[in-house]
N, C-alpha and C. Protein backbone atom coordinates (compact mmCIF):
# COMPACT_ATOMS: atom_id res chain seq x y z
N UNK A 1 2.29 3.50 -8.24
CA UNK A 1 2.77 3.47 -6.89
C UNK A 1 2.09 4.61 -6.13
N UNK A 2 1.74 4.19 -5.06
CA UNK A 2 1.27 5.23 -3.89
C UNK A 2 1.70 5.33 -2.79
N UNK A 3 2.57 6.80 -2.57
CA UNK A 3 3.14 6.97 -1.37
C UNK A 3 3.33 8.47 -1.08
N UNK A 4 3.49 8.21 0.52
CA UNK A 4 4.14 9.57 1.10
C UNK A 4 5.04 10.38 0.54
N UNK A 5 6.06 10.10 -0.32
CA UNK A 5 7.58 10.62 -0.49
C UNK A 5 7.14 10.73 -1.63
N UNK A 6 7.59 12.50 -2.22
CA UNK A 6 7.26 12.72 -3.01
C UNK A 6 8.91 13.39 -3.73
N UNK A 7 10.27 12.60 -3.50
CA UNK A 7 11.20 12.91 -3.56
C UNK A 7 11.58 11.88 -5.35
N UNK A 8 12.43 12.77 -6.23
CA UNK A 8 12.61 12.88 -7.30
C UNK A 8 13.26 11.02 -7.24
N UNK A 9 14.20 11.23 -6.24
CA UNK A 9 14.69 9.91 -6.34
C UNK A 9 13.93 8.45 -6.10
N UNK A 10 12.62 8.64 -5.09
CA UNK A 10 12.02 7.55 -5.23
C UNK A 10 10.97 7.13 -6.57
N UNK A 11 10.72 8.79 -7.47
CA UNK A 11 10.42 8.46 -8.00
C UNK A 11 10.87 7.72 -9.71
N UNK A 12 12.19 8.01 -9.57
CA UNK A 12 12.65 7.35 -10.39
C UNK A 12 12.82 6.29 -10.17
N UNK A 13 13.11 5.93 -9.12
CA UNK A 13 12.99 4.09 -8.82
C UNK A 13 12.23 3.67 -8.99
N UNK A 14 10.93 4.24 -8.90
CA UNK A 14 9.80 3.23 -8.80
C UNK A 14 9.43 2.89 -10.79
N UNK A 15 9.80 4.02 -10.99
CA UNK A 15 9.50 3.82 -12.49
C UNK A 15 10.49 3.13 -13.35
N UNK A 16 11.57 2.90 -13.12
CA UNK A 16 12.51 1.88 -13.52
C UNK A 16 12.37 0.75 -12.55
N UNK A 17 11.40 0.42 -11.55
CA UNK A 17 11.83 -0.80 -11.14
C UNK A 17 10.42 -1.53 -11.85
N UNK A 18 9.52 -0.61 -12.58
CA UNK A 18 8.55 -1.05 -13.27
C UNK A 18 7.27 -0.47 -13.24
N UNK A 19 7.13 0.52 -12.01
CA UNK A 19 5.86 1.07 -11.91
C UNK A 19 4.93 1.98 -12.91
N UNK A 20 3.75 1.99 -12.98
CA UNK A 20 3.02 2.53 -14.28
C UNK A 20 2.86 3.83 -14.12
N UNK A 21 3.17 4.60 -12.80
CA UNK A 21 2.66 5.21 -12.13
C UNK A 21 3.34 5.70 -10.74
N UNK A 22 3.01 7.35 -10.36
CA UNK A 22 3.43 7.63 -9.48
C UNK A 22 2.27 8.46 -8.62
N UNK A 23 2.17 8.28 -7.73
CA UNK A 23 0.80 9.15 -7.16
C UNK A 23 1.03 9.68 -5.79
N UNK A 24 1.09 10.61 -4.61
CA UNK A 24 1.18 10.72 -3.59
C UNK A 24 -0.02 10.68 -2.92
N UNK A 25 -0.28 10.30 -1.66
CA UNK A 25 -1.12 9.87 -1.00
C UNK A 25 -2.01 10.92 -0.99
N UNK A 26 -1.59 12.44 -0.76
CA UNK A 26 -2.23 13.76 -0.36
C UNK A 26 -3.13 13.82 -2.00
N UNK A 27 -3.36 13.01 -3.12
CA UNK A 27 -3.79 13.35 -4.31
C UNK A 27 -5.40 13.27 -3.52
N UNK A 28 -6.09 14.42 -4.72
CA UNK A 28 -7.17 13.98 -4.57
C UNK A 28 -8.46 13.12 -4.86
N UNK A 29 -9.04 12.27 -4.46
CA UNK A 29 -9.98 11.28 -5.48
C UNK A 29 -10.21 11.10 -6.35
N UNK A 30 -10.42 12.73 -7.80
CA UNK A 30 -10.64 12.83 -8.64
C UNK A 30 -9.31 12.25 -9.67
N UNK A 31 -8.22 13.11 -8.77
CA UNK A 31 -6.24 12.48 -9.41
C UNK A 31 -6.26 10.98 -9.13
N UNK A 32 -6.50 10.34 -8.26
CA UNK A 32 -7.01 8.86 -8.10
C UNK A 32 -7.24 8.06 -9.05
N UNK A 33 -8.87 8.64 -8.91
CA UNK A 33 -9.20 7.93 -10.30
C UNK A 33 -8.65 7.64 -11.85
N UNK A 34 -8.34 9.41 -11.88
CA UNK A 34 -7.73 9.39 -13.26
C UNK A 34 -6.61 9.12 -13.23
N UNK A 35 -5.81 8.74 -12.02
CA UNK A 35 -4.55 7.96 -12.33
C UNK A 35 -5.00 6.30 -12.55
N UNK A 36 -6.03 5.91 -12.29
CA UNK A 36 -6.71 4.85 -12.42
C UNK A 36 -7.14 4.33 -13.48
N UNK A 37 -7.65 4.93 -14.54
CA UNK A 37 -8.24 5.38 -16.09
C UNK A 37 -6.92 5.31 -16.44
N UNK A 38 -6.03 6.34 -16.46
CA UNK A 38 -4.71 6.20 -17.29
C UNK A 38 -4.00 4.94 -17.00
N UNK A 39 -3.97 4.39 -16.29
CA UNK A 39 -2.84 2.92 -15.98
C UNK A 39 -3.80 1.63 -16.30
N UNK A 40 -5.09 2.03 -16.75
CA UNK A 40 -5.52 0.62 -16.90
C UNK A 40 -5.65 1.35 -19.01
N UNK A 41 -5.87 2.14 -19.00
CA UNK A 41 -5.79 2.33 -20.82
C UNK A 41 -4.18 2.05 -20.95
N UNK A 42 -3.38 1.97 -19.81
CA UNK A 42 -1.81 2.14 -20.67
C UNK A 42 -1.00 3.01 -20.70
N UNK A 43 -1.65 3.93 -20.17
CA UNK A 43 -0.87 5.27 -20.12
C UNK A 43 -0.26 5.74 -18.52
N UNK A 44 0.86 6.37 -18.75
CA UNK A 44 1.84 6.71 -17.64
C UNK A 44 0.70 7.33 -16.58
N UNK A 45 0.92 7.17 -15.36
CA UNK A 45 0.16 7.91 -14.48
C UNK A 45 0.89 8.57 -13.56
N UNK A 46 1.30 10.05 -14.16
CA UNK A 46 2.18 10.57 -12.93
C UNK A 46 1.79 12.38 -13.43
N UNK A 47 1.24 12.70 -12.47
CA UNK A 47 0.15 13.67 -12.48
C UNK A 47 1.57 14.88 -12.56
């Protein structure tokens, strides 16, 4: 998931409503990517 709100509670929603991943928009390209690399190998992406 990618968003503005970087509040504890959305991010628990998003990860119980199924998401692989948590990322805020302000990340930088490099956190991007490698949140990109980690969610396609399988692995949690929450920096």
């Amino acid at each position: 998931m990618l968003t503005t709100f970087g509040h504890d509670d959305y991010v628990f929603d998003a990860l119980r409503a199924g998401a692989s991943g948590f990322l805020l928009k302000r990340a930088t390209p490099e956190e991007l990517i490698a949140a990109v690399h980690a969610t396609a190998a399988g692995d949690p992406a929450c920096p």
